[in-house]
Each structure stands twice: as structure tokens, then as C-alpha cells.
Protein backbone atom coordinates (compact mmCIF):
# COMPACT_ATOMS: atom_id res chain seq x y z
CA UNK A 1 35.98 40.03 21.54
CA UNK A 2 36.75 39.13 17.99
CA UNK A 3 34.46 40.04 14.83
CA UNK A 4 32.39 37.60 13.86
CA UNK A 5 30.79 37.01 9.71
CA UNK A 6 31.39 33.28 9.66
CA UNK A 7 27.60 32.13 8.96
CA UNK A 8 25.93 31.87 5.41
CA UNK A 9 22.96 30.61 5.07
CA UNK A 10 22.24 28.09 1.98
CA UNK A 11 19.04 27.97 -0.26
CA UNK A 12 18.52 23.94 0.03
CA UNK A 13 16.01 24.26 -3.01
CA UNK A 14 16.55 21.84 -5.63
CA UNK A 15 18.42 23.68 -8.37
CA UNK A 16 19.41 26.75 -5.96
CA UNK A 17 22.42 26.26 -3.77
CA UNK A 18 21.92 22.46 -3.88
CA UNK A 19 21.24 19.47 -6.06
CA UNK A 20 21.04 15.78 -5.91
CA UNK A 21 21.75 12.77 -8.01
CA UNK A 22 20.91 9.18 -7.26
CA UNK A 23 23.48 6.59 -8.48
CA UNK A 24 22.69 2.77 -8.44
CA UNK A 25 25.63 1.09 -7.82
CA UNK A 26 26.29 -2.85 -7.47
CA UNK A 27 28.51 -4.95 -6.27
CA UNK A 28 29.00 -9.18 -5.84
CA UNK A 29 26.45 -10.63 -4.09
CA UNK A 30 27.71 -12.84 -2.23
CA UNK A 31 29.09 -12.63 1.77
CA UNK A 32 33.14 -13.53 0.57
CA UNK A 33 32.78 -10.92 -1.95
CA UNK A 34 32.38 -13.04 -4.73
CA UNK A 35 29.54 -12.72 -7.34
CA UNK A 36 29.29 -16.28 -8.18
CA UNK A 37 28.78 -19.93 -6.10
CA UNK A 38 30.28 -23.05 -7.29
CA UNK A 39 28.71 -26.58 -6.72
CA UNK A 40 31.75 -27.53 -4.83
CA UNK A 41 30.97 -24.89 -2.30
CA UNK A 42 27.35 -25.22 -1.74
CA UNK A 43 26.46 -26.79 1.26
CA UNK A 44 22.29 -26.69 2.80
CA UNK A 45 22.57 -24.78 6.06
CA UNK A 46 22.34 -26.52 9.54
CA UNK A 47 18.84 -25.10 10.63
CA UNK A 48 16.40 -26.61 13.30
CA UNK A 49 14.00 -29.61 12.44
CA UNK A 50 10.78 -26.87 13.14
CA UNK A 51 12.55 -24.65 10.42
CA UNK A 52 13.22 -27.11 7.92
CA UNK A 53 9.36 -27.56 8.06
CA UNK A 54 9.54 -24.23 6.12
CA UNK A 55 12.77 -23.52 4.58
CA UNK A 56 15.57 -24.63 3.91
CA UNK A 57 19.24 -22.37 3.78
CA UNK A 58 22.39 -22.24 1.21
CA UNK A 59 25.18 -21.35 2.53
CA UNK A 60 29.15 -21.36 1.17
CA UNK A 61 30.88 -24.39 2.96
CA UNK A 62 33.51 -21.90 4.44
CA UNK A 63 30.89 -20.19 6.11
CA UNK A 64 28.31 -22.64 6.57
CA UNK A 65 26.16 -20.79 9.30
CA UNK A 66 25.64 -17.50 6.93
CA UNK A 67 22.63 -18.33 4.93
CA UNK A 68 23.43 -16.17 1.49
CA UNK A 69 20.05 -17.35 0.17
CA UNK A 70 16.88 -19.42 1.90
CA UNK A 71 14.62 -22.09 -0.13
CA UNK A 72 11.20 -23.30 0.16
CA UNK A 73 8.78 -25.64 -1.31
CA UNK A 74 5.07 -24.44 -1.38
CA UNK A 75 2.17 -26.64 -2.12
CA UNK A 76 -1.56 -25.32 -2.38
CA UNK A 77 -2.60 -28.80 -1.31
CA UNK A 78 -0.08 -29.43 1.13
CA UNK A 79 1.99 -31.70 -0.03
CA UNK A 80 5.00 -32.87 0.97
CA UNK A 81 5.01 -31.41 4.75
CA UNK A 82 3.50 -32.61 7.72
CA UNK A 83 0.73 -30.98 9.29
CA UNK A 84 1.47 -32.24 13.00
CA UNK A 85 -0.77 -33.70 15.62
CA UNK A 86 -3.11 -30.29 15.90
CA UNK A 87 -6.45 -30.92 14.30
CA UNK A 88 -7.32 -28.51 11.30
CA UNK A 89 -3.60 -27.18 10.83
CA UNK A 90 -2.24 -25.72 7.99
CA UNK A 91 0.57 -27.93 6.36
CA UNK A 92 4.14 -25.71 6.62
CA UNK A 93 4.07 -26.26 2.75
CA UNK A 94 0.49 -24.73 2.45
CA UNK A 95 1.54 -21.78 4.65
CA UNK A 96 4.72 -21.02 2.55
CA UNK A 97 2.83 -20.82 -0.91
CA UNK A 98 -0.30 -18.93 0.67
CA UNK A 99 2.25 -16.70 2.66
CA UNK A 100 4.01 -15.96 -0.72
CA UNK A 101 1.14 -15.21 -2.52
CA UNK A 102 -0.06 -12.58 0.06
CA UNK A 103 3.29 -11.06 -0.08
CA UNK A 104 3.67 -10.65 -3.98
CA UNK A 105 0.21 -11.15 -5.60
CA UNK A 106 -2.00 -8.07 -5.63
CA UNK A 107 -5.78 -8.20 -3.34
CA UNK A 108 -7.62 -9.75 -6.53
CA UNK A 109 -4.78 -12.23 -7.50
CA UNK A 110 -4.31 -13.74 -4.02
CA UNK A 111 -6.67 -16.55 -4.07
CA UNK A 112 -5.93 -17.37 -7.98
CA UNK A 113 -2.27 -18.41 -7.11
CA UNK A 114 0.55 -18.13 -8.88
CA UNK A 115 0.04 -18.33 -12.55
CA UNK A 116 3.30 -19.13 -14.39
CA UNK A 117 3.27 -21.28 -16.16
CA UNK A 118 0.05 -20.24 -18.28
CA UNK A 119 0.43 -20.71 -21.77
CA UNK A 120 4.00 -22.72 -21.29
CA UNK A 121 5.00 -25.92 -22.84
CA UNK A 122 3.81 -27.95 -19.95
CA UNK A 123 0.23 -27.49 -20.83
CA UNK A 124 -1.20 -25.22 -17.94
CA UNK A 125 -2.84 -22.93 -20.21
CA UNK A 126 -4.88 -21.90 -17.70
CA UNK A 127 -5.17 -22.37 -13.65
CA UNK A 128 -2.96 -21.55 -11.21
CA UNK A 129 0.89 -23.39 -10.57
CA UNK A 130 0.19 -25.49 -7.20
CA UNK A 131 3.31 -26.03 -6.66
CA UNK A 132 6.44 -23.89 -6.03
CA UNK A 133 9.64 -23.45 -5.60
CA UNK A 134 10.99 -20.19 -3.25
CA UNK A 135 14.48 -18.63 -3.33
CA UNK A 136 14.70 -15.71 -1.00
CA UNK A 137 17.88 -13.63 -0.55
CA UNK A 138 19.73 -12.22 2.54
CA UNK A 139 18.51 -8.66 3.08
CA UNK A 140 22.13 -7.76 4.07
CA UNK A 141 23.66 -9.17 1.35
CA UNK A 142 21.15 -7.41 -1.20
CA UNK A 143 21.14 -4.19 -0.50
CA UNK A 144 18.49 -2.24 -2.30
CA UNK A 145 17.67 -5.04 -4.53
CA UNK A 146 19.11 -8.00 -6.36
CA UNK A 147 20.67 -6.28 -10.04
CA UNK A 148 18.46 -7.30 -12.55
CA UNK A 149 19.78 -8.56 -15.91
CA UNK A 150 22.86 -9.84 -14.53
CA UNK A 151 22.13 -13.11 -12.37
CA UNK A 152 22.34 -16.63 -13.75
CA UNK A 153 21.41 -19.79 -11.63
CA UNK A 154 22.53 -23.12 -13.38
CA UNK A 155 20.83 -26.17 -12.32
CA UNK A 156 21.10 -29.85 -13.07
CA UNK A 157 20.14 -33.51 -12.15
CA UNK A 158 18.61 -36.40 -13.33
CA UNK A 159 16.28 -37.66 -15.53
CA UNK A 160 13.45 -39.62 -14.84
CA UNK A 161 15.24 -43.05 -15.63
CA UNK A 162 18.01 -42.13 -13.13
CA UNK A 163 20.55 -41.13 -15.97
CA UNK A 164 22.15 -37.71 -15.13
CA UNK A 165 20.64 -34.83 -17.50
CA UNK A 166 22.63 -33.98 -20.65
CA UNK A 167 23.00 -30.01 -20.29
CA UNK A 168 22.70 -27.30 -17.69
CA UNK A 169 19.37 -25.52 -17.10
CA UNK A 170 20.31 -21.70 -17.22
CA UNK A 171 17.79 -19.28 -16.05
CA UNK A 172 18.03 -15.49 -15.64
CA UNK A 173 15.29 -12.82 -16.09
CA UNK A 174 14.20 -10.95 -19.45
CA UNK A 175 14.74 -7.67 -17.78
CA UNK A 176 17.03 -6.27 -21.48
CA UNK A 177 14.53 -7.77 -23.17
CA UNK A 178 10.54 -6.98 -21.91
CA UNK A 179 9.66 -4.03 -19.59
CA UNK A 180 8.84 -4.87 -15.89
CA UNK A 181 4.98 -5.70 -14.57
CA UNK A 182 3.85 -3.57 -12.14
CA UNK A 183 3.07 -5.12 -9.05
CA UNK A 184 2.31 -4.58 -5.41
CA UNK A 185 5.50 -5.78 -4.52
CA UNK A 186 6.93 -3.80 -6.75
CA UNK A 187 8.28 -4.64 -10.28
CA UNK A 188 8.45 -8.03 -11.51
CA UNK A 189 10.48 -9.88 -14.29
CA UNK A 190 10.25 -12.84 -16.02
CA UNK A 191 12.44 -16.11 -15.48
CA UNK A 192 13.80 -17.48 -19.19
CA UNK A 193 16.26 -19.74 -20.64
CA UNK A 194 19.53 -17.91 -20.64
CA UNK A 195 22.49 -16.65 -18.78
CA UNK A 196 23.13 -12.95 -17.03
CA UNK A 197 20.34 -11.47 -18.30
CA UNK A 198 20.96 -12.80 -22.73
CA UNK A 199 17.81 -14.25 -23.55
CA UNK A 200 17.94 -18.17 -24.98
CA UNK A 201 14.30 -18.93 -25.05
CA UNK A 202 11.41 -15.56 -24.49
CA UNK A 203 8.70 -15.88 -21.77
CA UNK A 204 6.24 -16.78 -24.32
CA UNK A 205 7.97 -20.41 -25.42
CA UNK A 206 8.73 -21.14 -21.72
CA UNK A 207 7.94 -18.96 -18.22
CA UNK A 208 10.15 -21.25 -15.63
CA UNK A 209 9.29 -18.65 -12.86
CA UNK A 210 9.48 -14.57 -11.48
CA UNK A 211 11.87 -12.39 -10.40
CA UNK A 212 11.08 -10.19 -8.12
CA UNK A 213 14.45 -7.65 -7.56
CA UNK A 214 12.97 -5.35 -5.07
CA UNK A 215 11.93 -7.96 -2.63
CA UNK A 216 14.91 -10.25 -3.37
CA UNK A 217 12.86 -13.33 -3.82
CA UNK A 218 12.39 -15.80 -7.17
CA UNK A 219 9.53 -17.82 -7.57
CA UNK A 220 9.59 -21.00 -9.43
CA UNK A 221 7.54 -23.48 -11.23
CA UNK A 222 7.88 -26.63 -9.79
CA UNK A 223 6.20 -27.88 -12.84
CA UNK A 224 8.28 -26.37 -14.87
CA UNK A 225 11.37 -27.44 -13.20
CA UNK A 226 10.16 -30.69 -12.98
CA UNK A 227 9.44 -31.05 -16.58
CA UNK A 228 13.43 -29.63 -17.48
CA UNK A 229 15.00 -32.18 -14.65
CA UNK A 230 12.38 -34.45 -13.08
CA UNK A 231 14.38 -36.35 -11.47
CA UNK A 232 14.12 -40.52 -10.52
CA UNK A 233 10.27 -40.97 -11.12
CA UNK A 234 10.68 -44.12 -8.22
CA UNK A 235 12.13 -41.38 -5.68
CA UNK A 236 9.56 -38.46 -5.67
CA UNK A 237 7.98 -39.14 -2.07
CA UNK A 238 10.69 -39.82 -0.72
CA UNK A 239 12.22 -37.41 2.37
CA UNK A 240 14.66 -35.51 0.56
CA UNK A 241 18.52 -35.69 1.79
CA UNK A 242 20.95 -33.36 1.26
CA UNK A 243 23.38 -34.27 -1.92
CA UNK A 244 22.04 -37.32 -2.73
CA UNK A 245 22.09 -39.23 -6.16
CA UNK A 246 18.91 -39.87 -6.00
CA UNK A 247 17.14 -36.81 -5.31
CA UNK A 248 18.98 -34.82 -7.97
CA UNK A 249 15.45 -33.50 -9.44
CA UNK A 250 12.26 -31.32 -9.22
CA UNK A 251 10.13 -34.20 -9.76
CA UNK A 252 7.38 -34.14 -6.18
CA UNK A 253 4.46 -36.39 -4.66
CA UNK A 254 1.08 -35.96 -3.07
CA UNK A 255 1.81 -37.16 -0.23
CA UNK A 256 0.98 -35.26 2.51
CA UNK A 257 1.70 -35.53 6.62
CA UNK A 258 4.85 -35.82 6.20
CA UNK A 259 8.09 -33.39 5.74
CA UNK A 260 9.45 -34.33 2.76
CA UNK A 261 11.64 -31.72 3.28
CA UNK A 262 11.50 -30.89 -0.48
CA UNK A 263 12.85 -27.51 -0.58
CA UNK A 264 16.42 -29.39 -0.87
CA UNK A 265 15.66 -30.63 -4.20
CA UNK A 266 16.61 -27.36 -5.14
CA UNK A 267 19.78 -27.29 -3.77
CA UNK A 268 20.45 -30.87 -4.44
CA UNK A 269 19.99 -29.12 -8.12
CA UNK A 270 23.00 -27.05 -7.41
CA UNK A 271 25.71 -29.31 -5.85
CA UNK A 272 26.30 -31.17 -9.47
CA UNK A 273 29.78 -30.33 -11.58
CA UNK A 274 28.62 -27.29 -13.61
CA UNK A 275 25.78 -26.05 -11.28
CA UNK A 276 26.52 -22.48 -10.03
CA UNK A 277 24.81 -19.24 -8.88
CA UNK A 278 26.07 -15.78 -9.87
CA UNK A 279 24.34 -12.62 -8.62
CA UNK A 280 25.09 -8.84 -7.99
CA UNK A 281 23.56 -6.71 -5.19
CA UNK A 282 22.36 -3.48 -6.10
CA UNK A 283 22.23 0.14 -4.01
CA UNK A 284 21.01 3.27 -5.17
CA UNK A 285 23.64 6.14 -3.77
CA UNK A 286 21.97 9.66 -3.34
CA UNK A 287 24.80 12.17 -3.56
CA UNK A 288 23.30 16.05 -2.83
CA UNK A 289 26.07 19.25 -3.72
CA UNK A 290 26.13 22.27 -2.09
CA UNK A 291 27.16 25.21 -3.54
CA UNK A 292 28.61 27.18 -0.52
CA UNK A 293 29.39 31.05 -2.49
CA UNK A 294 30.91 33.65 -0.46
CA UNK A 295 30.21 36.78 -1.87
CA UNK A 296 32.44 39.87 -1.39
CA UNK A 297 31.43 40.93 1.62
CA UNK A 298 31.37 36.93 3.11
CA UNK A 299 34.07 35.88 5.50
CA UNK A 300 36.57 39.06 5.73
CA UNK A 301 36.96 38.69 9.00
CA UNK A 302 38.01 35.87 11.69
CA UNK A 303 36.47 34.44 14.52
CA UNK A 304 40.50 33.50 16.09
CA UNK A 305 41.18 36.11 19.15
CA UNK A 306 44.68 37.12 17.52
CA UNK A 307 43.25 38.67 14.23
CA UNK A 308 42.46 41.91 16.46
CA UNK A 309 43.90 43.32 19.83
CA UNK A 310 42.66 45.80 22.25
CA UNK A 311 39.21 46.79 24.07
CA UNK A 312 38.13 48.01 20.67
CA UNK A 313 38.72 44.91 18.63
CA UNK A 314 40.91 46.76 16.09
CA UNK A 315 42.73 44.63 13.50
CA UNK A 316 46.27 43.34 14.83
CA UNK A 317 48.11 44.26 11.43
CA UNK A 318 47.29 47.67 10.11
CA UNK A 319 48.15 46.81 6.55
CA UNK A 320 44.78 44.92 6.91
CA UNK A 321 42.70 47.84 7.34
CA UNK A 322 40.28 48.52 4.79
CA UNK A 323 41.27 44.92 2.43
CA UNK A 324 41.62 42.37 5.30
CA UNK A 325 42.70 39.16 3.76
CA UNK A 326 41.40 35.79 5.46
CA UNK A 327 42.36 31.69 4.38
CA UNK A 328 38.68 29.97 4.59
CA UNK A 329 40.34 26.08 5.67
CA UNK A 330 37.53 24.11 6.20
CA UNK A 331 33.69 24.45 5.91
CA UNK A 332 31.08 23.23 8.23
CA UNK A 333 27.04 22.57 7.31
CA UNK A 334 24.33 22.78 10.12
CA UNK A 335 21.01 21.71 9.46
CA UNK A 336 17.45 24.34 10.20
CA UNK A 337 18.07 23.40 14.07
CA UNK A 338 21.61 24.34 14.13
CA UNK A 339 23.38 21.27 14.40
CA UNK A 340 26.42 20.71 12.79
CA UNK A 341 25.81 17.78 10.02
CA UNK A 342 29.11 17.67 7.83
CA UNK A 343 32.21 19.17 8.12
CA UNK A 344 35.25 18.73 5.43
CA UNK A 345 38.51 20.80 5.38
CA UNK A 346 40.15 22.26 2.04
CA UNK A 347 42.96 20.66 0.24
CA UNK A 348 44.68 24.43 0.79
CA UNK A 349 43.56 27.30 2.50
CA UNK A 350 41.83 29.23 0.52
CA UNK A 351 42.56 33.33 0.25
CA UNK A 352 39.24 35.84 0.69
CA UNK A 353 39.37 40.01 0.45
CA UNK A 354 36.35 42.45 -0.23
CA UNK A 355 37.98 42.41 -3.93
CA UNK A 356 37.07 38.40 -4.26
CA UNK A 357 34.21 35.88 -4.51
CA UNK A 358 34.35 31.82 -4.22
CA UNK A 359 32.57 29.26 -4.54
CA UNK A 360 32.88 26.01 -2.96
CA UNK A 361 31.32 23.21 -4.37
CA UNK A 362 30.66 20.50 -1.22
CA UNK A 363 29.57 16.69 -2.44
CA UNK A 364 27.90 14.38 0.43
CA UNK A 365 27.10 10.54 -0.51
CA UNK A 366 24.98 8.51 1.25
């Protein structure tokens, strides 16, 4: 049989015969692999009458049944859902914010709310926000996380008197600007006046809401919105429909046992001429390197039947005795149980004697 000495055995150590890097790397958001949405292709997703209860979807109007991002309204009192026929249940609008909180807030903050808009022009210097607005994104289209300092959202609509609003809302977060909060959910970034990530107006003139990257989800303000584009004052308890004139603001009631279906006033807020979304996903990509060296005395010799001949296993061309010369073509890694986990061939064979050493420098990226 043929002479084996085809096995070397790595040092995975970091800084040995291995190390690793860790790249983020984005790319447009969006499912057509576009990093921005238009007005004139946002369209509310066709979703069941129980799930519009709870959220409501934007899609592209090519692709109407992907949902790139979902929208809710919460309400600590409530409002603006209907609670059904069951005695002592939750409105869908009470659930959302209280489901939110739970999800982002830490264990002491939970029953405090969401306070955003502390210390804002609106006057809530202190107490909680008791109203919100919710924009999740598609885990899929994500990634890792949504790429902070990049995203802009542009809204618009009406002002309280019905006349259309003079200028564009722009939000994006203060990520170049202020360091991230810590938070259970993990770091967190305030929502500001400006566009991909250029700061118009700090956190401390005007907090519309927070960005959450790693979870994908924005919370908003609705007082805050609502004090930007309020929308017709005569239309706020009204059920919200989907592109309509009059329901081109933030603006909300108290009423309460019936679905108002106000998470559309958000996208309502996007179908105006200038109104747009523009986000990147982000992905961190782990590369490791191997450093496969073959010393002198490493891979002489071939495991293929026609390098030696006879009972004895004596090398098939005599000049080879003493300096056999090999061609390494490809190299294989196994992992501690001996399965094979990458394999990648050279560009060239490669020549090997006792007189000469190699390394091979192998990159995996996942």
C-alpha cells in the first residue's frame, strides 16, 4: 500500500495557527434591492381584519404581499381599538404598547412607559408618552440589525386646518452624534430632526422617538408626531383609511371600543409627493484564517497508488529517492471529530521536497 504523511494537525488558538476578524457589512434594505421607498410605491399590506386590530404592514406596490416593515399604534388607555364582546379584555392598542414596553424597557422601567418625550417642546417634562407609534422591520430583510446613522424616514400631511404641511418631517437617529444607551434590548439611539444620520435639531430641543438597531424596531411619539403634522383636528376619531386626504396626520382620539385602525396614519404619512423611507441592513461577517505550514518533513510523500510499486512500497522513479518531490493541489480541514469541514483547491499545484517549507494561508467567511 502507498505511504501515507498527509495529516497536520492545526493549533486553532487565537493568534497560533488561526485568527479571526469580524466585518460588519451592509447592504439596501429593502426586498428589490433598493435602499430607499418612494411614496408612489407604498402601498398598506392586505392583512386580516383580527390583524389589523394590531398592526398594520408596508409593503412596495410591486410586491404587495411582502411586508418590508409592520406598524402599530399603542395606547396605555386603549384608545382607538376595540376591546370586543369579552368582559375585562385588554384593548389590541393596550396590548401593543404594554407588549412593547416589556420587550424594550428594562424590569424597573416597564410600568413607567415610554418616556420620550420628557423635556421636549411639547411640554411632557415629566410622565410617561401614552401614546405610540411602532415601526418594526422584517427580520429577513435586516439581517443583524438595521445600520445605524444611515436611515432617513420623511413624513408629511396636513395641518390641523386641513391645509397640506409646508415641509417634510425628516427623522434619523443621533448615532454620529451621542453614544448609544444601554439597554436590555440592547443599544438604543435617539430619533432627531435630520436626514441619514446629519443631525438638524439634537435630542435635547426635540426627542420625536427611539431607535432601537438590534431589534429592528422604532418607537415614536405620537405626541410628538402629532404636534409636527396633526393632521384635520375634525377627523381624529375617525376609522382611519388607507391614502386618504383626510387622514394625512398623527393627530388621535379617546375613543375607545372601536378599531380606529390608527396605525395607518403612519403610512398615510408616507404616501404624499416627497415622503420616502431609506434604510440599510447590516451583518457582521466573521472571517477565521488558517495558517496550514508544512514543515520539511510535511507531505513528501503521496497517498496515489502509482507514486510507489511493488510488495515493498518502493518509490516508482528512483531519481526520487532520498528528495522525493510532491505538488500539494488542494487542502482539506476536519474539525476535533474528524469530519471534513472545508475543502479549497490551489490556483497551481504547489511543489514540496525535504529541502522546502510552505505555508498556506486558508480564509473562511461566514
Amino acid at each position: 500500500m502507498a505511504i501515507a504523511g498527509g495529516n497536520i494537525k492545526l493549533d486553532a488558538t487565537e493568534g497560533m495557527d488561526m485568527i479571526s476578524q469580524t466585518e460588519k457589512v451592509t447592504s439596501p434594505y429593502f426586498s428589490n434591492g433598493s435602499a430607499t421607498l418612494v411614496a408612489a410605491n407604498i402601498v398598506s399590506s392586505s392583512l386580516t381584519d383580527t390583524n389589523e386590530g394590531y398592526f398594520i404592514g408596508i409593503s412596495h406596490n410591486s410586491t404587495p404581499t411582502i411586508e418590508e416593515f409592520n406598524v402599530a399604534f399603542g395606547s396605555v388607555n386603549g384608545y382607538g381599538a376595540s376591546t370586543g364582546s369579552a368582559a375585562g379584555k385588554s384593548s389590541p392598542s393596550e396590548v401593543i404598547y404594554k407588549q412593547t414596553a416589556g420587550l424594550l424597557l428594562g424590569p424597573t422601567e416597564v410600568t413607567g412607559g415610554f418616556k420620550i418625550s420628557q423635556g421636549g417642546s411639547t411640554g411632557l417634562v415629566s410622565g410617561r408618552d401614552d401614546e405610540i407609534y411602532i415601526m418594526s422591520a422584517r427580520r429577513s430583510n435586516m439581517k443583524d440589525r438595521l445600520n445605524k446613522g444611515t436611515w432617513t424616514i420623511n413624513l408629511t400631511g396636513s395641518l390641523s386646518n386641513g391645509t397640506a404641511a409646508a415641509t417634510l418631517l425628516e427623522l434619523t437617529d443621533d448615532s454620529k452624534n451621542q453614544n448609544a444607551t444601554a439597554t436590555t434590548a440592547g443599544d438604543r439611539y435617539n430619533i432627531v430632526s435630520g436626514s441619514a444620520g446629519t443631525v438638524s435639531k439634537e435630542a435635547s430641543v426635540k426627542t420625536y422617538g427611539h431607535f432601537y438597531p438590534d431589534m429592528g424596531m422604532l418607537v415614536f411619539s405620537a405626541t410628538e408626531l402629532s404636534a409636527s403634522i396633526p393632521g384635520r383636528a375634525v377627523s381624529k376619531d375617525d376609522v382611519v383609511m388607507f391614502d386618504s386626504g383626510s387622514h394625512f396626520g398623527f393627530g388621535t382620539g379617546t375613543q375607545a371600543n372601536e378599531n380606529k385602525k390608527n396605525g395607518l396614519r403612519f403610512v398615510n404619512c408616507l404616501q404624499p409627493n416627497g415622503a420616502s423611507m431609506t434604510f440599510r441592513d447590516e451583518e457582521d461577517q466573521v472571517s477565521a484564517q488558517y495558517f496550514c505550514r508544512i514543515r520539511s518533513g510535511h507531505m513528501n510523500f503521496s497517498n496515489n497508488p502509482t507514486f510507489v510499486s511493488g510488495s515493498m512500497n518502493e518509490l516508482r522513479q528512483k531519481t526520487m529517492k532520498g528528495n522525493p518531490n510532491t505538488f500539494i493541489t488542494s487542502v482539506q480541514l476536519y474539525n476535533s471529530s474528524g469530519d471534513m469541514v472545508a475543502v479549497g483547491s490551489l490556483s497551481k499545484p504547489l511543489k514540496k521536497n525535504f529541502s522546502s517549507e510552505n505555508t498556506i494561508n486558508v480564509k473562511l467567511t461566514y
